[in-house]
C-alpha atoms as a PDB file:
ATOM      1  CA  UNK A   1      96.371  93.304  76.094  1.00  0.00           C
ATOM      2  CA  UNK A   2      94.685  92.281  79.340  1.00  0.00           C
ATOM      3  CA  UNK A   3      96.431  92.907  82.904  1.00  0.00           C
ATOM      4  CA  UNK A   4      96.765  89.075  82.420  1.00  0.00           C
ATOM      5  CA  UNK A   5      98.961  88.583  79.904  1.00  0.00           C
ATOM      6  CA  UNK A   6     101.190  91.672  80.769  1.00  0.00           C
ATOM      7  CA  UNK A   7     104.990  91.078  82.290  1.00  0.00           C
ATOM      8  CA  UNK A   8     105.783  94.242  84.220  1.00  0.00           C
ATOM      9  CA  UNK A   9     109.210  95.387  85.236  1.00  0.00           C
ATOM     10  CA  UNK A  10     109.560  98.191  88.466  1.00  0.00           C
ATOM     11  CA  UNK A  11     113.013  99.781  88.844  1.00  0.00           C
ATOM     12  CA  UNK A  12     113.443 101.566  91.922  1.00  0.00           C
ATOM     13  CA  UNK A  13     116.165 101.755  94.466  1.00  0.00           C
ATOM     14  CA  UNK A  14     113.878 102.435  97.642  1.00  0.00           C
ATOM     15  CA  UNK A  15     112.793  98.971  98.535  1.00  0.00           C
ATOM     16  CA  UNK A  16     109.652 100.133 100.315  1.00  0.00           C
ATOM     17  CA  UNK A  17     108.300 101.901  96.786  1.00  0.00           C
ATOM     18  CA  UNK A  18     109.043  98.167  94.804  1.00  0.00           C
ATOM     19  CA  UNK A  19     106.958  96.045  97.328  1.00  0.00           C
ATOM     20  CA  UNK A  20     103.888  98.743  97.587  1.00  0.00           C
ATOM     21  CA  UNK A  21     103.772  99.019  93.806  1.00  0.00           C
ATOM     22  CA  UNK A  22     104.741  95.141  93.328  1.00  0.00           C
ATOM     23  CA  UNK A  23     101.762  94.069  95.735  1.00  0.00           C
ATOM     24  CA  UNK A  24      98.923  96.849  94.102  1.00  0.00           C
ATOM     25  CA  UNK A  25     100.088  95.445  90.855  1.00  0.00           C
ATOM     26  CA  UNK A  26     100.119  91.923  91.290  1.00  0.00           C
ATOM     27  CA  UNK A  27      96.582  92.698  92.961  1.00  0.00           C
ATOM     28  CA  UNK A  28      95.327  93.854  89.722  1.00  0.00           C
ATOM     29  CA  UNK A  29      96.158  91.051  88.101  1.00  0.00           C
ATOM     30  CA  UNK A  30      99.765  91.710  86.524  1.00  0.00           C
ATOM     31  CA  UNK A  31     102.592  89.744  86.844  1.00  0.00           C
ATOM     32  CA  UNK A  32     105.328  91.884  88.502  1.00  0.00           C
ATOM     33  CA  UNK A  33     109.065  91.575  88.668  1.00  0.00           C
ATOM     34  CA  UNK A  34     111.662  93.852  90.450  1.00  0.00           C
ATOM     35  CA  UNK A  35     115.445  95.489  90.118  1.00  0.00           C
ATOM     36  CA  UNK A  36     116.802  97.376  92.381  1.00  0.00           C
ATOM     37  CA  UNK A  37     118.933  99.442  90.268  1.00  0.00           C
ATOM     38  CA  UNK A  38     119.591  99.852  87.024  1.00  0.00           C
ATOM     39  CA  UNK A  39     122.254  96.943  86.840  1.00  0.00           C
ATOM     40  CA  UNK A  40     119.977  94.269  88.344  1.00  0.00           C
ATOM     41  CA  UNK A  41     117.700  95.040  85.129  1.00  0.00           C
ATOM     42  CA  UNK A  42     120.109  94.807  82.239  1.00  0.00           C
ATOM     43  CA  UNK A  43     120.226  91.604  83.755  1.00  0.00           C
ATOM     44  CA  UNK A  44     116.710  90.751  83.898  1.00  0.00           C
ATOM     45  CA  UNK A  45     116.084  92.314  80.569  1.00  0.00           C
ATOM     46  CA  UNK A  46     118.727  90.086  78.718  1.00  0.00           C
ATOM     47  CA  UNK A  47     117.090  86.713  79.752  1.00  0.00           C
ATOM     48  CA  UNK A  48     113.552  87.707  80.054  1.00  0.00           C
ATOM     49  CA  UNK A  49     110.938  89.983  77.880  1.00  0.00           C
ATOM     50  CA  UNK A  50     108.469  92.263  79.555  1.00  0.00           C
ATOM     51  CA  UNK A  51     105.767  94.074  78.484  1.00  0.00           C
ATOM     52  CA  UNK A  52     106.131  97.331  79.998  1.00  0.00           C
ATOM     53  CA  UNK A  53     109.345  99.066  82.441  1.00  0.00           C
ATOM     54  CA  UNK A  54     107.824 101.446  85.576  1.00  0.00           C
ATOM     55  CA  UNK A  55     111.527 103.354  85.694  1.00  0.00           C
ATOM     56  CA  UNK A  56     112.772 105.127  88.844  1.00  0.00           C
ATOM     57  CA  UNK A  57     114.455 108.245  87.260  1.00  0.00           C
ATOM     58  CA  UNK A  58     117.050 109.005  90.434  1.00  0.00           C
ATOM     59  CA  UNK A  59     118.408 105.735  91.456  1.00  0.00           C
ATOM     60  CA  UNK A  60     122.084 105.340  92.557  1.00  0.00           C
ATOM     61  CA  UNK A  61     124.568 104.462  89.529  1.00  0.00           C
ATOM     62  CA  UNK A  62     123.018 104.356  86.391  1.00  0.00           C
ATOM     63  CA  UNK A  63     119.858 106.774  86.181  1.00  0.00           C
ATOM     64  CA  UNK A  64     116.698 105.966  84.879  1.00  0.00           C
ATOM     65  CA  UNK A  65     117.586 108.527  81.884  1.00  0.00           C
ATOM     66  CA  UNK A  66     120.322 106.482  81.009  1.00  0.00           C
ATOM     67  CA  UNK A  67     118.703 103.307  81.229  1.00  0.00           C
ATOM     68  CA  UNK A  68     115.336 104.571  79.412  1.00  0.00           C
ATOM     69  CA  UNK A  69     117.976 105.353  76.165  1.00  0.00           C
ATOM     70  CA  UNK A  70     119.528 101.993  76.099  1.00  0.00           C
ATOM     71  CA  UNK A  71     116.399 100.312  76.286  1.00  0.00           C
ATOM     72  CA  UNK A  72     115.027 102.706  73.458  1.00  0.00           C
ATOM     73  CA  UNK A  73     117.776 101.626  71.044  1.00  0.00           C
ATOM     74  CA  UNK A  74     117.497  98.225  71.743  1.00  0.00           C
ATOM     75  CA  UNK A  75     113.724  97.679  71.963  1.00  0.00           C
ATOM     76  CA  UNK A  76     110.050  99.461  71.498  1.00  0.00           C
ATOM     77  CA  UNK A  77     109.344  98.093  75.212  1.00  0.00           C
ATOM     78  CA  UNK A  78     106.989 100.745  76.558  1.00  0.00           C
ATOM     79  CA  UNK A  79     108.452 102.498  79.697  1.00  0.00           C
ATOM     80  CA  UNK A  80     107.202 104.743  82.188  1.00  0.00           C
ATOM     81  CA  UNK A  81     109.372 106.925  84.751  1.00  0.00           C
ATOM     82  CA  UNK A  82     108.998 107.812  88.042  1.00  0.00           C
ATOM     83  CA  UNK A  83     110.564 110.390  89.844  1.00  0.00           C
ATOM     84  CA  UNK A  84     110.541 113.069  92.659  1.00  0.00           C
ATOM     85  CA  UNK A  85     111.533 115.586  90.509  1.00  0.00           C
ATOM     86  CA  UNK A  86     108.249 117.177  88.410  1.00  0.00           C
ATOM     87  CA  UNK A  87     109.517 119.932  86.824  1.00  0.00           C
ATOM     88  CA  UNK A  88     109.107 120.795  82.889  1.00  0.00           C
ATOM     89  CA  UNK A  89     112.611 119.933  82.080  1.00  0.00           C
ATOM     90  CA  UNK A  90     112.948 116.805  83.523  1.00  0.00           C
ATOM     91  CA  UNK A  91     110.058 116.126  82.051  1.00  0.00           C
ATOM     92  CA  UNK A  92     111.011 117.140  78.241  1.00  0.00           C
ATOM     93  CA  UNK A  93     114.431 114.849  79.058  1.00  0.00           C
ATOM     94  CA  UNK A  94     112.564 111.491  80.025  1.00  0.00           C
ATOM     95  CA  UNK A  95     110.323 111.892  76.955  1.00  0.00           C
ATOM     96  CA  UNK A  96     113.258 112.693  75.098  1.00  0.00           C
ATOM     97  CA  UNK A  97     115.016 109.381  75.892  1.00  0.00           C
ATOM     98  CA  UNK A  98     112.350 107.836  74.621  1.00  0.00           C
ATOM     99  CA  UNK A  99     109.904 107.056  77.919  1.00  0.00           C
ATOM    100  CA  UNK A 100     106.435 106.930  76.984  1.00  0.00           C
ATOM    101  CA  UNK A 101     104.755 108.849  80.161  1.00  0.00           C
ATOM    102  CA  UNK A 102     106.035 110.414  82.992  1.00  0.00           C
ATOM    103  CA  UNK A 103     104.613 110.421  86.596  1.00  0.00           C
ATOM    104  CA  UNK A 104     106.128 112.325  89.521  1.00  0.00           C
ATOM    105  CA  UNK A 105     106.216 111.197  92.718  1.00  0.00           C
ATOM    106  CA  UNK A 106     104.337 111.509  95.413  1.00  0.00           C
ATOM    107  CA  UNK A 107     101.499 109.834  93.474  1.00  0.00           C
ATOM    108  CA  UNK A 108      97.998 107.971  93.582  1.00  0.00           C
ATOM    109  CA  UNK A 109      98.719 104.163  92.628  1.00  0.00           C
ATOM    110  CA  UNK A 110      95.291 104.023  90.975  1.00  0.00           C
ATOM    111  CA  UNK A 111      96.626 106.948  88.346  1.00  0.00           C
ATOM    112  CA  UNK A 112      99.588 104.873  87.480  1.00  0.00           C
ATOM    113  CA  UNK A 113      97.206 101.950  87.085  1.00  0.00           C
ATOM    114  CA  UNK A 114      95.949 103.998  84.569  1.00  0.00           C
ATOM    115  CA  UNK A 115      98.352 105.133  83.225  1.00  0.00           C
ATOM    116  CA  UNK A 116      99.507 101.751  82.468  1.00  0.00           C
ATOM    117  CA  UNK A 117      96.795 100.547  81.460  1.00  0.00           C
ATOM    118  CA  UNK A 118      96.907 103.288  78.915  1.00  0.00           C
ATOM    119  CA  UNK A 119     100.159 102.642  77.540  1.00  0.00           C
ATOM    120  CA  UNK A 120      99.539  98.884  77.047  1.00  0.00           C
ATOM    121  CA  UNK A 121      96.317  99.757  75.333  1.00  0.00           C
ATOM    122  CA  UNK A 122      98.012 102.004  72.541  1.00  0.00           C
ATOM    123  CA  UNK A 123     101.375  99.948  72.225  1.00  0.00           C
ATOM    124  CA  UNK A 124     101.375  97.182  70.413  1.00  0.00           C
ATOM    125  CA  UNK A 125     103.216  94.371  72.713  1.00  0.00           C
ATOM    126  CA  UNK A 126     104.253  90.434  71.795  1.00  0.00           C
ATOM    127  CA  UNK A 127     102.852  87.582  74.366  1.00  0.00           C
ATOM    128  CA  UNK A 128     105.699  85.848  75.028  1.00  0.00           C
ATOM    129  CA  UNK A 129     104.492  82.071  76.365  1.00  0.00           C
ATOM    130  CA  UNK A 130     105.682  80.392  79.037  1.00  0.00           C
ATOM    131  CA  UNK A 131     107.157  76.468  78.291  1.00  0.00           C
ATOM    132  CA  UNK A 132     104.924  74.199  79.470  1.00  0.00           C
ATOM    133  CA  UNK A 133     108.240  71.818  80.613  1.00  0.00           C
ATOM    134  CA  UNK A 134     110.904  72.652  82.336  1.00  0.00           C
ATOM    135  CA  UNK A 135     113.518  70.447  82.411  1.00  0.00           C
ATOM    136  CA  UNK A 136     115.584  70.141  85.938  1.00  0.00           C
ATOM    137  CA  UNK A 137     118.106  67.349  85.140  1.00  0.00           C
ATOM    138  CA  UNK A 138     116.409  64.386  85.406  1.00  0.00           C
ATOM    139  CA  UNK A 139     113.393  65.544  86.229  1.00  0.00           C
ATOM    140  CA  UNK A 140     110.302  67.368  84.276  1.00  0.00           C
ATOM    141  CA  UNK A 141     108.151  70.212  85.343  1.00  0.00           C
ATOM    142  CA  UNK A 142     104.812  70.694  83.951  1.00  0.00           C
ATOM    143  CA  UNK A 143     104.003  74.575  84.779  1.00  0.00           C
ATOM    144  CA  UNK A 144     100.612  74.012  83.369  1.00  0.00           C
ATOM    145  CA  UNK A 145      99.501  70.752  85.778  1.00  0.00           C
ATOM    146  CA  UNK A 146     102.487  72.062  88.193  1.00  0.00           C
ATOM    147  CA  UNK A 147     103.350  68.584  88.972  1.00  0.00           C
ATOM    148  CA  UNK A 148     107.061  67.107  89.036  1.00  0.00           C
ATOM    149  CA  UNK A 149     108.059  64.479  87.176  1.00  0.00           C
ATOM    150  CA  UNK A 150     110.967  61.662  87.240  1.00  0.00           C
ATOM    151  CA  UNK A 151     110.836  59.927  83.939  1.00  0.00           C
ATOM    152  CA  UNK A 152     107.754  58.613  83.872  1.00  0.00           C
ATOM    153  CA  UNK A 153     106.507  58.466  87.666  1.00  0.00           C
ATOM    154  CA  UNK A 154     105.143  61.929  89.521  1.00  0.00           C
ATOM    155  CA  UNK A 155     106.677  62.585  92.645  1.00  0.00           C
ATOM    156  CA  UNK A 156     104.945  63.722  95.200  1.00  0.00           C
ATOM    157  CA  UNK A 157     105.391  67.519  96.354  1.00  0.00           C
ATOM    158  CA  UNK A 158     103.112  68.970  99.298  1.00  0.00           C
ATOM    159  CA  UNK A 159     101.009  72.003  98.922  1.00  0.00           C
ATOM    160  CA  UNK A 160     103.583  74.359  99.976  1.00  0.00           C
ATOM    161  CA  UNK A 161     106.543  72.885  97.715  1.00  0.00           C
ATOM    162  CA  UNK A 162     103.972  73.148  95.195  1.00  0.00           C
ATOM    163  CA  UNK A 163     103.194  76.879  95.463  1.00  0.00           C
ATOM    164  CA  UNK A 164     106.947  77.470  95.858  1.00  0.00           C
ATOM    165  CA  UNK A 165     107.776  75.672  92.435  1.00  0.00           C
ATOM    166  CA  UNK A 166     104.813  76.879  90.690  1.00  0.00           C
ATOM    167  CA  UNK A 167     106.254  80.757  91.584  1.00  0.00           C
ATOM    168  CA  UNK A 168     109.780  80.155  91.104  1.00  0.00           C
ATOM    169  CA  UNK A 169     108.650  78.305  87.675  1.00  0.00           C
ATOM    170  CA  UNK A 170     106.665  81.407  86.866  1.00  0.00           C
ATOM    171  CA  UNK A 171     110.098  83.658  86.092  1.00  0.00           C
ATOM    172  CA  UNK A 172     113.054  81.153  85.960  1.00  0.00           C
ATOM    173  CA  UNK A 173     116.579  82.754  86.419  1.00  0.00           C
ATOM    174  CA  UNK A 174     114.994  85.581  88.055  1.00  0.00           C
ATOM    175  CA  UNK A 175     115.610  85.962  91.921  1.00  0.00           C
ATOM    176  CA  UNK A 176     112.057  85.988  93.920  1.00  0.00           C
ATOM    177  CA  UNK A 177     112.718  87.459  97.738  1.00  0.00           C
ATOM    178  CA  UNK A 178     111.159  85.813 100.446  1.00  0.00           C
ATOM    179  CA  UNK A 179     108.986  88.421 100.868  1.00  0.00           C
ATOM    180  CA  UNK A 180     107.326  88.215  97.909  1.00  0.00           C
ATOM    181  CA  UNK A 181     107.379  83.873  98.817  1.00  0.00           C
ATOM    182  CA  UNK A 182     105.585  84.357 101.713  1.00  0.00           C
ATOM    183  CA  UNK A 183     102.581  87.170  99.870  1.00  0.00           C
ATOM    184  CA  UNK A 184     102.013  84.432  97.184  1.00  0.00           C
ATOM    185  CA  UNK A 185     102.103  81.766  99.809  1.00  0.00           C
ATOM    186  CA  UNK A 186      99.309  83.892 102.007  1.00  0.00           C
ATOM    187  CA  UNK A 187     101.318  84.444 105.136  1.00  0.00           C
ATOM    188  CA  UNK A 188     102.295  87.904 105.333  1.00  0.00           C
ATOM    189  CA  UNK A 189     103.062  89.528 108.945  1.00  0.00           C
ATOM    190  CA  UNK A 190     105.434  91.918 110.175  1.00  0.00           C
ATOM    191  CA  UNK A 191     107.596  91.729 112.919  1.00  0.00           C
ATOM    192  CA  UNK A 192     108.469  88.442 115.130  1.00  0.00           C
ATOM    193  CA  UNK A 193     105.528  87.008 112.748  1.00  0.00           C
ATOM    194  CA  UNK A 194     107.501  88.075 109.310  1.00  0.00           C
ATOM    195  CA  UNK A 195     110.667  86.525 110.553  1.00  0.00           C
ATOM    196  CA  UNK A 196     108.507  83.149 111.072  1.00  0.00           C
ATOM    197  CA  UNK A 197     107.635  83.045 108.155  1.00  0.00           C
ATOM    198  CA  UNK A 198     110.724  84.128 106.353  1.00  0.00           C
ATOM    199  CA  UNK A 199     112.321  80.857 108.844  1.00  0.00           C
ATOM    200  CA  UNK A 200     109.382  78.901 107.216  1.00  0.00           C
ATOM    201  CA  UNK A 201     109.695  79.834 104.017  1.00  0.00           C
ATOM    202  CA  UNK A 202     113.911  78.690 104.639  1.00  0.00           C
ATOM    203  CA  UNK A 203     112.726  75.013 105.743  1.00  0.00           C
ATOM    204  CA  UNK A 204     110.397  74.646 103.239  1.00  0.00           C
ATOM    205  CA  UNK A 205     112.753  75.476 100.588  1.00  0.00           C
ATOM    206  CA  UNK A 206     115.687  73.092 102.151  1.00  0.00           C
ATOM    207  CA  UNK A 207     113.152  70.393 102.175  1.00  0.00           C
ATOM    208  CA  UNK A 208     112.130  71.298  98.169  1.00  0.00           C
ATOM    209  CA  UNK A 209     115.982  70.925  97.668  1.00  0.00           C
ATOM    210  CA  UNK A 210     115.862  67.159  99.114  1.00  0.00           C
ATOM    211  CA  UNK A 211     113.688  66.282  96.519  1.00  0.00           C
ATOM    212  CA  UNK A 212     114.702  67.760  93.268  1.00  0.00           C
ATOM    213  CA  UNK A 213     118.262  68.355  93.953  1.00  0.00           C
ATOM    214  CA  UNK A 214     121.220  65.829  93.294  1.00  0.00           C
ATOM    215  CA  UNK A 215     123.112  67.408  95.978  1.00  0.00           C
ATOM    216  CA  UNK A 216     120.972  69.377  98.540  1.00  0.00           C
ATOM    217  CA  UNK A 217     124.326  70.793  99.836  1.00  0.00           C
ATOM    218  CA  UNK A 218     125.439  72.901  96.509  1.00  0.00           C
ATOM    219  CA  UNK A 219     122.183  73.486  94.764  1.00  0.00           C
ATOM    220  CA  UNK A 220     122.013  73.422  91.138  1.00  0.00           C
ATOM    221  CA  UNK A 221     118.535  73.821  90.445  1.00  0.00           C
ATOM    222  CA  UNK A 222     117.304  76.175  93.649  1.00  0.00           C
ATOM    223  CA  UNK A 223     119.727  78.939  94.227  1.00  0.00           C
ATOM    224  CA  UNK A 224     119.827  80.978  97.006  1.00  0.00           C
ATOM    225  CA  UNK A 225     120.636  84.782  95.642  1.00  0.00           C
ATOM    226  CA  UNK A 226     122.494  87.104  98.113  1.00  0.00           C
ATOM    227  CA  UNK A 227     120.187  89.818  99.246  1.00  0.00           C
ATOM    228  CA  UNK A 228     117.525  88.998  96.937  1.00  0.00           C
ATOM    229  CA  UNK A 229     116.155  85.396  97.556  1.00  0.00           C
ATOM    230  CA  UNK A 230     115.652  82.377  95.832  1.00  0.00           C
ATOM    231  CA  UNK A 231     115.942  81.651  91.441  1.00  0.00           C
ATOM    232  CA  UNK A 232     114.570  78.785  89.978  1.00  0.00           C
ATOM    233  CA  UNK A 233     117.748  77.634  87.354  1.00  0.00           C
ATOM    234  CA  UNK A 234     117.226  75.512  84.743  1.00  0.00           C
ATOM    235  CA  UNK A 235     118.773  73.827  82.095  1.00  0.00           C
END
């Protein structure tokens, strides 16, 4: 399998760790989606399939461990842990519940681009195919022409409502943050500059609403997720 086709889940409770290893990723041509805990990717992982899990082993509630078991019963998804702790029996304990690698932190993102690409390499994975419609109520969305449809007429999105579509079409019923909006979008920043665009990223998304939503007030379609961003629901 080809960085291309591979679905990659990072776990990790330190926020700064998910967006350095979701942007390196993403830069080397994976598509990346993020939990914060272990909670946030039970849910993930029951309405979406991924090729490979990058597991935080200390997290807050549910340890990576833990999670790493459950997933190991359920499914031969590959996973790989991460943690601080590097010692030979924490080691023997992730590979016993059933992780296939183990990396501890501090370490090189090139080696666990590696590493990765190693595991995907040796386990056999399934391509799982995105639709090519999604259906929005009354409307149609092609993800492979990302254009929006109303029976049989096009409506007519700009650029920027059609980047924000095409990426909230790209992992439906997950939550994308604005951060990661305003990377795919181009206009990163930090500071007075990040909170622009976060703003921007807020009026464009208001103004998507006007145009697929029946009631722009109570979205149906473009939900706004508490503390993680915006999810692309659909029926």
């Amino acid at each position: 399998m080809s960085s291309q086709d591979a679905h990659i889940l990072i776990v990790d409770d330190d926020e700064r760790i998910r967006s350095l290893l979701s942007r390196f990723l993403r830069r080397n041509g994976f598509l990346v989606s993020c939990a914060r805990d272990a909670a946030q990717a039970r849910r993930l992982l029951a309405g979406l399939e991924f090729d490979l899990v990058v597991l935080d082993v200390m997290m807050p509630g549910e340890d990576g461990f833990s999670l790493t078991r459950f997933l190991r019963e359920r499914s031969d998804m590959p996973v790989l842990l991460l943690t601080a702790k590097g010692e030979t029996e924490d080691r023997i304990t992730g590979l016993e519940s059933g992780a296939d690698d183990y990396l501890p932190k501090p370490f090189e993102p090139r080696e666990l681009l590696l590493r990765i690409a190693a595991i995907l390499r040796r386990v056999p994975v399934a391509e799982m195919a995105q639709p090519k419609f999604l259906t929005l109520g009354m409307l149609r969305y092609d993800t492979e022409k990302a254009e929006l449809w109303q029976g049989d007429s096009p409506l007519r999105l700009t650029g920027t409502e059609q980047a924000l579509l095409r990426r909230l079409a790209a992992t439906p019923g997950q939550p994308v943050s604005r951060t990661e909006l305003i990377e795919d979008l181009g206009r990163g920043g930090s500071g007075e500059e990040s909170e622009n665009s976060e703003r921007a990223i807020d009026v464009q998304m208001t103004r998507l609403r006007r145009k697929i939503e029946p009631d722009p007030k109570e979205p149906r379609f473009l939900q706004t997720v508490r503390g993680a961003g915006y999810m692309l629901v659909t029926d």
